[in-house]
N, C-alpha and C. Protein backbone atom coordinates (compact mmCIF):
# COMPACT_ATOMS: atom_id res chain seq x y z
N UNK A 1 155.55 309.78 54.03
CA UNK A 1 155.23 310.81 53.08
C UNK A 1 155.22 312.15 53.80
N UNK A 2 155.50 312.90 53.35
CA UNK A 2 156.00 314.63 53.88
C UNK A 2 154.96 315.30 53.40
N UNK A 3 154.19 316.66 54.38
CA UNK A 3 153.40 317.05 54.00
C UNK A 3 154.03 318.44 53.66
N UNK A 4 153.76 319.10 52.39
CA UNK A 4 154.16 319.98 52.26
C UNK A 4 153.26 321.57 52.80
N UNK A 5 154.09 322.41 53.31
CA UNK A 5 152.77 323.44 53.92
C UNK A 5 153.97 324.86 53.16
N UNK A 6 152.64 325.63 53.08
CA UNK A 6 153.19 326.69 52.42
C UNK A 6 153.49 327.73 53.83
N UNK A 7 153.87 328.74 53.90
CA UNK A 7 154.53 329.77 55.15
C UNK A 7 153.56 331.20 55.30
N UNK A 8 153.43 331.76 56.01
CA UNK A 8 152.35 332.51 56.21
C UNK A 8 153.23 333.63 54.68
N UNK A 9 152.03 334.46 54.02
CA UNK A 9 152.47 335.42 53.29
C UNK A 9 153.17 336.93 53.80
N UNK A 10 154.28 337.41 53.36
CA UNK A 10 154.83 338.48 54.17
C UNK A 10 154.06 340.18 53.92
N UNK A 11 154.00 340.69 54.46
CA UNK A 11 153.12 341.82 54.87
C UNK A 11 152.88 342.46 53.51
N UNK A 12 154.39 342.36 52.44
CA UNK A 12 154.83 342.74 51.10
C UNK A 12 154.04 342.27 50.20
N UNK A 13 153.39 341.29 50.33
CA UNK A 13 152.30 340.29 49.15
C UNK A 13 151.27 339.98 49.69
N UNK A 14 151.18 340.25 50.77
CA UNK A 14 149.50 339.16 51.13
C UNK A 14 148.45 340.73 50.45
N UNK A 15 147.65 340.05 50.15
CA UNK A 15 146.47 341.04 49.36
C UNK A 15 145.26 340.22 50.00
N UNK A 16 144.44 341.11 50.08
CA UNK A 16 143.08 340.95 50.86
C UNK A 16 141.83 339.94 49.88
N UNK A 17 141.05 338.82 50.02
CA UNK A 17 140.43 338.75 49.27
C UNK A 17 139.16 339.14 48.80
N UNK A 18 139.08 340.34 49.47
CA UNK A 18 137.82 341.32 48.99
C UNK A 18 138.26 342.97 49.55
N UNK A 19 137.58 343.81 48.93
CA UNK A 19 138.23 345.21 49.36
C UNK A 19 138.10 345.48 51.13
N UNK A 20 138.74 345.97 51.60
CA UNK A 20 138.48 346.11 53.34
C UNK A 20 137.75 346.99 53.43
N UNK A 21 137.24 346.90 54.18
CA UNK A 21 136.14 348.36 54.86
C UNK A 21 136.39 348.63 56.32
N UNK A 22 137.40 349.87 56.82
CA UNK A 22 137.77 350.15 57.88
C UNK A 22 136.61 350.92 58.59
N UNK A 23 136.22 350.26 59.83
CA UNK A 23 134.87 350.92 60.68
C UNK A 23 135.38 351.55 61.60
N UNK A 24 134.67 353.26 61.76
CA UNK A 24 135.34 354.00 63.38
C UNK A 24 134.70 353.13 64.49
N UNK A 25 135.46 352.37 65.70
CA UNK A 25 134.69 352.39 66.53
C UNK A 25 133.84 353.24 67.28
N UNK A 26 134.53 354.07 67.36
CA UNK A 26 133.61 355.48 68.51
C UNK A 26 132.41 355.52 67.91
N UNK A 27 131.82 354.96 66.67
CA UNK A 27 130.51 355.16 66.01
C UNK A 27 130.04 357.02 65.81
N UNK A 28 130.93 357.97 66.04
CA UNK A 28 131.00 359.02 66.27
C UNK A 28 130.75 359.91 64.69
N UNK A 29 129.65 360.54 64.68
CA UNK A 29 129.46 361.11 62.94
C UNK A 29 130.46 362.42 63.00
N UNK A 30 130.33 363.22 63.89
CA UNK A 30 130.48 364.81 63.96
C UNK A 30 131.98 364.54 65.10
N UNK A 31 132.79 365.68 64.76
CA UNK A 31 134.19 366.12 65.62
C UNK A 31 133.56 367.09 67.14
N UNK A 32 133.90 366.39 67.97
CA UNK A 32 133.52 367.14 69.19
C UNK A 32 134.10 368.78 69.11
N UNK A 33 133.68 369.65 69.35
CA UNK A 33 133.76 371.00 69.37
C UNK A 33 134.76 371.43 70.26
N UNK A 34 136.09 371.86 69.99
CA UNK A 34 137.24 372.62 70.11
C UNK A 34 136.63 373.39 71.39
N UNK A 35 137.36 372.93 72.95
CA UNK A 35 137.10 373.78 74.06
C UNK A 35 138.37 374.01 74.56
N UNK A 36 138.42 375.29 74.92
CA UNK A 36 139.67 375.35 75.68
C UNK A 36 139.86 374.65 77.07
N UNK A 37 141.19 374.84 77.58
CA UNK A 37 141.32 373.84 79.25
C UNK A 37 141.02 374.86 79.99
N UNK A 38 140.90 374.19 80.87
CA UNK A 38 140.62 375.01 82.44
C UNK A 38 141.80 375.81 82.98
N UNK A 39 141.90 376.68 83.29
CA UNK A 39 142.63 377.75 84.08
C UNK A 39 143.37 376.61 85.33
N UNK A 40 144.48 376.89 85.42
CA UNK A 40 145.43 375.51 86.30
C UNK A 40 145.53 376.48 87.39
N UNK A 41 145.79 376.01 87.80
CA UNK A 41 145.97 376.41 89.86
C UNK A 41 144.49 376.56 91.03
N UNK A 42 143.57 376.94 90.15
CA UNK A 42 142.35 377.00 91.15
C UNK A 42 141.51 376.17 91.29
N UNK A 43 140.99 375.55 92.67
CA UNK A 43 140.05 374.51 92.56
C UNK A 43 139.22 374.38 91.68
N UNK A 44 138.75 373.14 90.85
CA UNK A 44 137.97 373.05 89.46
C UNK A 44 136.44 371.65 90.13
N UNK A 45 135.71 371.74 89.78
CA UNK A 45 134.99 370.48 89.39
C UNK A 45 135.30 369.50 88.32
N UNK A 46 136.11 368.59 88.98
CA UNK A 46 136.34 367.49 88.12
C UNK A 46 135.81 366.20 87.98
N UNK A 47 135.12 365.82 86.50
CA UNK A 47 134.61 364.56 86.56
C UNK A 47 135.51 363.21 86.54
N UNK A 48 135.41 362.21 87.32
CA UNK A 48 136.20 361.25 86.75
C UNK A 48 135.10 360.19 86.94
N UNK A 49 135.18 359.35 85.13
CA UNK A 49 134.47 358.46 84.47
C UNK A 49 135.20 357.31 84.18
N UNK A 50 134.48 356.61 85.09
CA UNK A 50 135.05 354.94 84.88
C UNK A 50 134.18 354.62 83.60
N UNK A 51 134.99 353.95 82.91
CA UNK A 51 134.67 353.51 81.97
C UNK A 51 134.03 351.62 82.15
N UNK A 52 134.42 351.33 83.42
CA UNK A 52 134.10 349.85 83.11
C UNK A 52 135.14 348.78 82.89
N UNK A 53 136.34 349.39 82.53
CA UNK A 53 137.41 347.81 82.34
C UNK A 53 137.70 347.72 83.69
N UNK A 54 138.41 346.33 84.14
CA UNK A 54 139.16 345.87 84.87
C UNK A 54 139.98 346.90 85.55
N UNK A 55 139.99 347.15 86.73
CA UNK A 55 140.92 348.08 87.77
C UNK A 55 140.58 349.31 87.19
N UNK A 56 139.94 349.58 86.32
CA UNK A 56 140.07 351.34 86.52
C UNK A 56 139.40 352.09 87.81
N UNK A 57 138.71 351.45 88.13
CA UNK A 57 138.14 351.98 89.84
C UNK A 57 139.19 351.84 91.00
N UNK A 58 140.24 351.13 90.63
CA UNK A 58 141.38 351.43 91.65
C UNK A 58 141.97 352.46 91.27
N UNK A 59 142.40 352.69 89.77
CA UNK A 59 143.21 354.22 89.19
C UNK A 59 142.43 355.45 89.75
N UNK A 60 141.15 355.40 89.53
CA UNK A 60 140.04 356.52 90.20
C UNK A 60 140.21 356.70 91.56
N UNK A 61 139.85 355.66 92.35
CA UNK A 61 140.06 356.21 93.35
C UNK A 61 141.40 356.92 93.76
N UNK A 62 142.42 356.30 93.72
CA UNK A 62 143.47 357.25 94.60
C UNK A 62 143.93 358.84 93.63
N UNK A 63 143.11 358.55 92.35
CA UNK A 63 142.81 359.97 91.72
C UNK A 63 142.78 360.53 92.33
N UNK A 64 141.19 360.50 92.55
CA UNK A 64 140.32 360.78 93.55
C UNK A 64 141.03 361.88 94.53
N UNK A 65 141.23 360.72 95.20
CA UNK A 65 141.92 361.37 96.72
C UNK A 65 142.87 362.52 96.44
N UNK A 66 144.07 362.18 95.58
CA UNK A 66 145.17 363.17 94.96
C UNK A 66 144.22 364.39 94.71
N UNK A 67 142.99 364.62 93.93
CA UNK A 67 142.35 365.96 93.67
C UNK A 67 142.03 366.51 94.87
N UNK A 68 141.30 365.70 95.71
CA UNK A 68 140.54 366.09 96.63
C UNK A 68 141.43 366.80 97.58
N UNK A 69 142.52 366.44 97.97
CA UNK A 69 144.08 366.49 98.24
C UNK A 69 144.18 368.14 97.96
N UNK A 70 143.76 368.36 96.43
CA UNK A 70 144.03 369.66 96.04
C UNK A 70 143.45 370.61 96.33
N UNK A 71 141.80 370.06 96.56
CA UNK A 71 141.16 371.34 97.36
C UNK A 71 139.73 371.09 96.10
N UNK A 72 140.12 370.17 94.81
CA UNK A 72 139.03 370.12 94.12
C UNK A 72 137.82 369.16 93.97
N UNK A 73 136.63 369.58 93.65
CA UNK A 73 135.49 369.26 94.23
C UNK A 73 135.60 367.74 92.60
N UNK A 74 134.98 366.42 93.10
CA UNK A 74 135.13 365.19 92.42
C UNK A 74 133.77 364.80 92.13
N UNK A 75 133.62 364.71 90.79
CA UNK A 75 131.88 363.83 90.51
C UNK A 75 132.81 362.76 89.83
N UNK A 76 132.05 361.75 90.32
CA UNK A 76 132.84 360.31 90.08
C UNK A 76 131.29 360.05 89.02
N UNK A 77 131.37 359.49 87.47
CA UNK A 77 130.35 358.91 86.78
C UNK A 77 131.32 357.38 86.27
N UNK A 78 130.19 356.71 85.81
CA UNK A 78 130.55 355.75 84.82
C UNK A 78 129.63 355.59 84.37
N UNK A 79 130.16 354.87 82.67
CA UNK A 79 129.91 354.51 81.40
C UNK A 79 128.85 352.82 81.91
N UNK A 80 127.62 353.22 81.43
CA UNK A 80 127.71 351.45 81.66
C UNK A 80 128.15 350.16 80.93
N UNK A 81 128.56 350.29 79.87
CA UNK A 81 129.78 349.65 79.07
C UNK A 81 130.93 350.05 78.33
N UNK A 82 132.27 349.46 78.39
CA UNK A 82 133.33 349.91 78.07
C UNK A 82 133.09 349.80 76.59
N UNK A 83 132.08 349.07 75.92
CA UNK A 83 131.87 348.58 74.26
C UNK A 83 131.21 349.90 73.79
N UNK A 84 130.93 351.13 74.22
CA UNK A 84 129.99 351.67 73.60
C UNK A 84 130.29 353.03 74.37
N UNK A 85 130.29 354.15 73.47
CA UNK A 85 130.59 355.58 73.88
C UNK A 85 129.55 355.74 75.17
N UNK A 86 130.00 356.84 75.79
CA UNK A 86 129.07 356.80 77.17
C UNK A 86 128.06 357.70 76.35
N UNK A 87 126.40 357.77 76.88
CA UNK A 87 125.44 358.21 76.82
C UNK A 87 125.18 359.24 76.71
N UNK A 88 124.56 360.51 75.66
CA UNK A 88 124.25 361.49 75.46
C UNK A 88 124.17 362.53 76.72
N UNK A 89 122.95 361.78 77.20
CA UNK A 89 122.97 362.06 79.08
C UNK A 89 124.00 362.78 79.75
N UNK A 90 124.57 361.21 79.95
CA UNK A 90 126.11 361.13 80.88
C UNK A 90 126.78 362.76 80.39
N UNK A 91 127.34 362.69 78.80
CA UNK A 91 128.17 363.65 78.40
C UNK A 91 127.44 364.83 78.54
N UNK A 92 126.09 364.73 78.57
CA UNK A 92 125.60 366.41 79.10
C UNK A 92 125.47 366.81 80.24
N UNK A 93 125.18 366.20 81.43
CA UNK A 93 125.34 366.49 82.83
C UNK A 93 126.83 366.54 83.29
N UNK A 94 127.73 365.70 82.82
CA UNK A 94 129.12 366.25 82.81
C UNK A 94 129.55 367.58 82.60
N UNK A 95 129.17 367.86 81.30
CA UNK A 95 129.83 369.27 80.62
C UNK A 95 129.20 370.34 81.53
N UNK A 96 127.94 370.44 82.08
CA UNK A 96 126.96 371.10 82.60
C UNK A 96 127.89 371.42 84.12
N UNK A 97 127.90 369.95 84.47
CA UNK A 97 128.82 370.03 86.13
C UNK A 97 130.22 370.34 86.45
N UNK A 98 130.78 369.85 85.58
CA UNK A 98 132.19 370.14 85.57
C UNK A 98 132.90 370.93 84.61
N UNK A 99 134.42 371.19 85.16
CA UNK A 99 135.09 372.39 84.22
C UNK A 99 136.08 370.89 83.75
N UNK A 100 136.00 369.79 84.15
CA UNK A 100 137.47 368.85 83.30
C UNK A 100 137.01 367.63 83.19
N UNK A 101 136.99 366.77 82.63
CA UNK A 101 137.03 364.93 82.68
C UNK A 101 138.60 364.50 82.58
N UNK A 102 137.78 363.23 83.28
CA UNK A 102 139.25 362.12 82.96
C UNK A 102 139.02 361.00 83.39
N UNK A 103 139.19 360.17 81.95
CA UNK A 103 138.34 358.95 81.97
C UNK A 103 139.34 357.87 81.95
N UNK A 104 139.28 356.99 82.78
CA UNK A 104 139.78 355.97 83.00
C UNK A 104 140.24 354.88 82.34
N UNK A 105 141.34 354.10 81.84
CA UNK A 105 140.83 352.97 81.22
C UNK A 105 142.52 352.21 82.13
N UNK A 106 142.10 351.00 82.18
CA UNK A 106 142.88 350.18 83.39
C UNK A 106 142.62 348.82 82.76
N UNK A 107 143.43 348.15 82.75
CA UNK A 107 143.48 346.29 82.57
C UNK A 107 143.82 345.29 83.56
């Protein structure tokens, strides 16, 4: 006896069986406030924020070095989980210390 199976539905017909509710991850209410960049060529304070995945502390470091390379001064922070925006804190002693971020993410 043959079992009959039906085929997955194509993108064209499948309908949801209840309405979807799309969630922001960033959990973020308000649009971060429009800053301009930093002036390019002169040594800057730059933050670089590991975020926590897999190898991004290898991408950082030889960052790292490449800035330092340049003559610019490095605050190395991290996030203590990659699941969850970094800490009120974190993002205010950043903005406070540095003129740039650049945050990591590595697999």
């Amino acid at each position: 006896m043959g079992v009959t199976t039906r085929g997955p539905a194509s993108a064209a017909t499948w309908r949801p069986a209840a309405p979807l509710r799309i969630l922001d991850p960033t959990a973020e209410r308000d649009a971060a406030p429009e800053r301009p960049l930093a002036p390019r060529g002169e040594p800057r304070a730059i933050a670089l924020v590991d975020i926590r995945k897999p190898r991004g502390d290898v991408f950082l470091d030889e960052l790292e070095r490449l800035l330092r390379e340049r003559g610019h001064e490095v605050l190395r922070e991290g996030k203590p989980t990659f699941t969850k925006p970094a800490p009120q804190d974190l993002r205010r002693d950043i903005a406070q210390r540095c003129d740039a971020v650049i945050e990591a993410l590595a697999d």
